[in-house]
Protein backbone atom coordinates (compact mmCIF):
# COMPACT_ATOMS: atom_id res chain seq x y z
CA UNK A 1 -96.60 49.63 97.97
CA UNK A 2 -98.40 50.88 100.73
CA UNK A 3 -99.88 54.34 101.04
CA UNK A 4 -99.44 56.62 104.68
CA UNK A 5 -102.13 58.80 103.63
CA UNK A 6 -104.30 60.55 100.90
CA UNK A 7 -101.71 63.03 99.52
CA UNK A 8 -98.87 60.23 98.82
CA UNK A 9 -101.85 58.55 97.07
CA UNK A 10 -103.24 61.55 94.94
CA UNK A 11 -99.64 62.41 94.76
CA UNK A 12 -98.97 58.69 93.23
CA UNK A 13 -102.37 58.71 91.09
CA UNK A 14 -100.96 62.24 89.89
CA UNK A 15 -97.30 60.90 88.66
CA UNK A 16 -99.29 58.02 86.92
CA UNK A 17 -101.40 60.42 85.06
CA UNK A 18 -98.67 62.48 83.99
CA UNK A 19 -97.31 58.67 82.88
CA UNK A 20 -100.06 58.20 80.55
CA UNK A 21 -100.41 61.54 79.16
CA UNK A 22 -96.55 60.98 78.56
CA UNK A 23 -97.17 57.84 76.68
CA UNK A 24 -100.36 58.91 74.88
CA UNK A 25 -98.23 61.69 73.43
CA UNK A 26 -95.93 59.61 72.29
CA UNK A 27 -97.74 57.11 71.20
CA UNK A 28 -99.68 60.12 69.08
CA UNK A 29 -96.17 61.53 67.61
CA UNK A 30 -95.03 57.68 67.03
CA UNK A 31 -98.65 57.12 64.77
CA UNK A 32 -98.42 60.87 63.19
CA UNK A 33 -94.04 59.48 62.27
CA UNK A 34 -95.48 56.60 60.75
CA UNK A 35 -98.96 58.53 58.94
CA UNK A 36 -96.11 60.54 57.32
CA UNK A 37 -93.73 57.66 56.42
CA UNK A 38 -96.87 56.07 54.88
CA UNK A 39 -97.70 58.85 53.00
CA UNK A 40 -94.09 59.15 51.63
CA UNK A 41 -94.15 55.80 50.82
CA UNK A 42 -97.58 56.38 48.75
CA UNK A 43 -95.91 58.85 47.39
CA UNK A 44 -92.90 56.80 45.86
CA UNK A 45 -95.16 54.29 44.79
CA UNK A 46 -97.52 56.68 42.53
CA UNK A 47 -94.06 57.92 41.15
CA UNK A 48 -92.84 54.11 40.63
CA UNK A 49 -96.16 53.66 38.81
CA UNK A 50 -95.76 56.56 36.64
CA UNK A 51 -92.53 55.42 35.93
CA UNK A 52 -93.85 51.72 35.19
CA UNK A 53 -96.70 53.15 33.42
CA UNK A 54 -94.23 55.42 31.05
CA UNK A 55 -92.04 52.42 30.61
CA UNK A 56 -94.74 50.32 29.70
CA UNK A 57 -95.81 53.16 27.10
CA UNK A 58 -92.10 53.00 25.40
CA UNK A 59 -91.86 49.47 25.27
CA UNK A 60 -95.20 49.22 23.75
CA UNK A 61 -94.54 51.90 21.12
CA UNK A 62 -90.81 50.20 20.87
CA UNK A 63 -92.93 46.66 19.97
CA UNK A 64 -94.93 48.49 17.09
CA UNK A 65 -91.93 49.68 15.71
CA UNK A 66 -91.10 46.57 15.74
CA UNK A 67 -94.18 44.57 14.13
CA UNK A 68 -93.93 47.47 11.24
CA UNK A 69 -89.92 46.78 10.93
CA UNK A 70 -90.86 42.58 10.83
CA UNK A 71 -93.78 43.77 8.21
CA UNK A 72 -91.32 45.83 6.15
CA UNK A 73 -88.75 42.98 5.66
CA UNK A 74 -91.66 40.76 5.01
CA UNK A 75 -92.28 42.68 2.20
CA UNK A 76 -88.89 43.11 0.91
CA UNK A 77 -88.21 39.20 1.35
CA UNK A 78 -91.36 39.30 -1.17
CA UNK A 79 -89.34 41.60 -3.04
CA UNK A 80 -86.07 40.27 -3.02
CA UNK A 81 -87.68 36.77 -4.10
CA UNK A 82 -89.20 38.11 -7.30
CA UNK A 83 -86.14 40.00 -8.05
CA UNK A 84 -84.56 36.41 -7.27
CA UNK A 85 -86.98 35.36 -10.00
CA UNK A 86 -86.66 37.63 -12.55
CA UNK A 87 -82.62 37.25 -12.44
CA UNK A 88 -83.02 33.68 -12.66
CA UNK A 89 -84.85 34.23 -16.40
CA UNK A 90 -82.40 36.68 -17.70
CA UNK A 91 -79.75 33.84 -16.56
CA UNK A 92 -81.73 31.49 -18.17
CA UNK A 93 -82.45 33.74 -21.04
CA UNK A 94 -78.97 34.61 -21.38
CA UNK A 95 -77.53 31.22 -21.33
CA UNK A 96 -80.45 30.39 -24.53
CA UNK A 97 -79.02 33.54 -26.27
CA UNK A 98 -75.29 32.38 -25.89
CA UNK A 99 -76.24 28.51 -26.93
CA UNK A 100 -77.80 30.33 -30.03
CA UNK A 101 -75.12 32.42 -30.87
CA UNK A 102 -72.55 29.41 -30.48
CA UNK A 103 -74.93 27.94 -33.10
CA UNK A 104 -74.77 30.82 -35.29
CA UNK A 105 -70.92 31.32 -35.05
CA UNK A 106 -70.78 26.90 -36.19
CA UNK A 107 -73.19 27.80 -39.06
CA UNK A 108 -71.03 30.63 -40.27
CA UNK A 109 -68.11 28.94 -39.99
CA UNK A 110 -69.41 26.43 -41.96
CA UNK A 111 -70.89 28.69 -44.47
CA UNK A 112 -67.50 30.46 -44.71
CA UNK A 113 -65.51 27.39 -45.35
CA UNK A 114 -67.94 26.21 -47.78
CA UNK A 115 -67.84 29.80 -50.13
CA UNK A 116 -64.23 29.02 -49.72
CA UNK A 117 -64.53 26.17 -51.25
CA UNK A 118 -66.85 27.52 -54.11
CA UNK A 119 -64.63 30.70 -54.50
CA UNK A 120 -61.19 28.47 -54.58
CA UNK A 121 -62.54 26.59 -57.41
């Protein structure tokens, strides 16, 4: 492009100013667009980590509710076993009581027949 004289080159030099002030504004509203989006996005990741944070709080409390249900029915497994135990003897005790009575009941039948015998004579 060839120029004729000085005004259709100031005249040129003035349209290509104009053409980078254009762009330099927009190139300023296109950084301040994404300074804002950024900030948003900072924004929804503070709240993310709140959440995540809060989460993390539950779940930990959740897990100590849950050692201190696993210790509880630790301790009533220990429980139940010596109640186990202790049934176990008053089986065992039972069973000696009824062999002993089944004893008893032969020795008084035997007694009985024999004052039979000694009253029938």
């Amino acid at each position: 492009m060839a120029f004729e004289n000085f005004e259709e080159v100031w005249a040129a030099l003035g349209r290509l100013h104009d053409s980078i002030l254009a762009e330099s504004e927009q190139r300023k509203a296109a950084v301040k667009k994404i300074d804002e989006q950024l900030a948003q996005l900072a924004a929804m990741a503070m709240r993310h980590e709140e959440r995540f944070d809060a989460m993390t709080e539950r779940f930990d409390a959740m897990t100590g509710q849950f050692d201190a249900m696993t210790g509880q029915f630790g301790a009533m497994n220990g429980r139940f076993d010596a109640m186990t135990e202790r049934v176990d003897r008053v089986v065992s005790t039972v069973a000696t009581i009824a062999g002993t009575v089944a004893q008893l009941a032969i020795t008084v039948e035997s007694h009985e027949r024999r004052l039979g015998r000694i009253e029938g004579q």
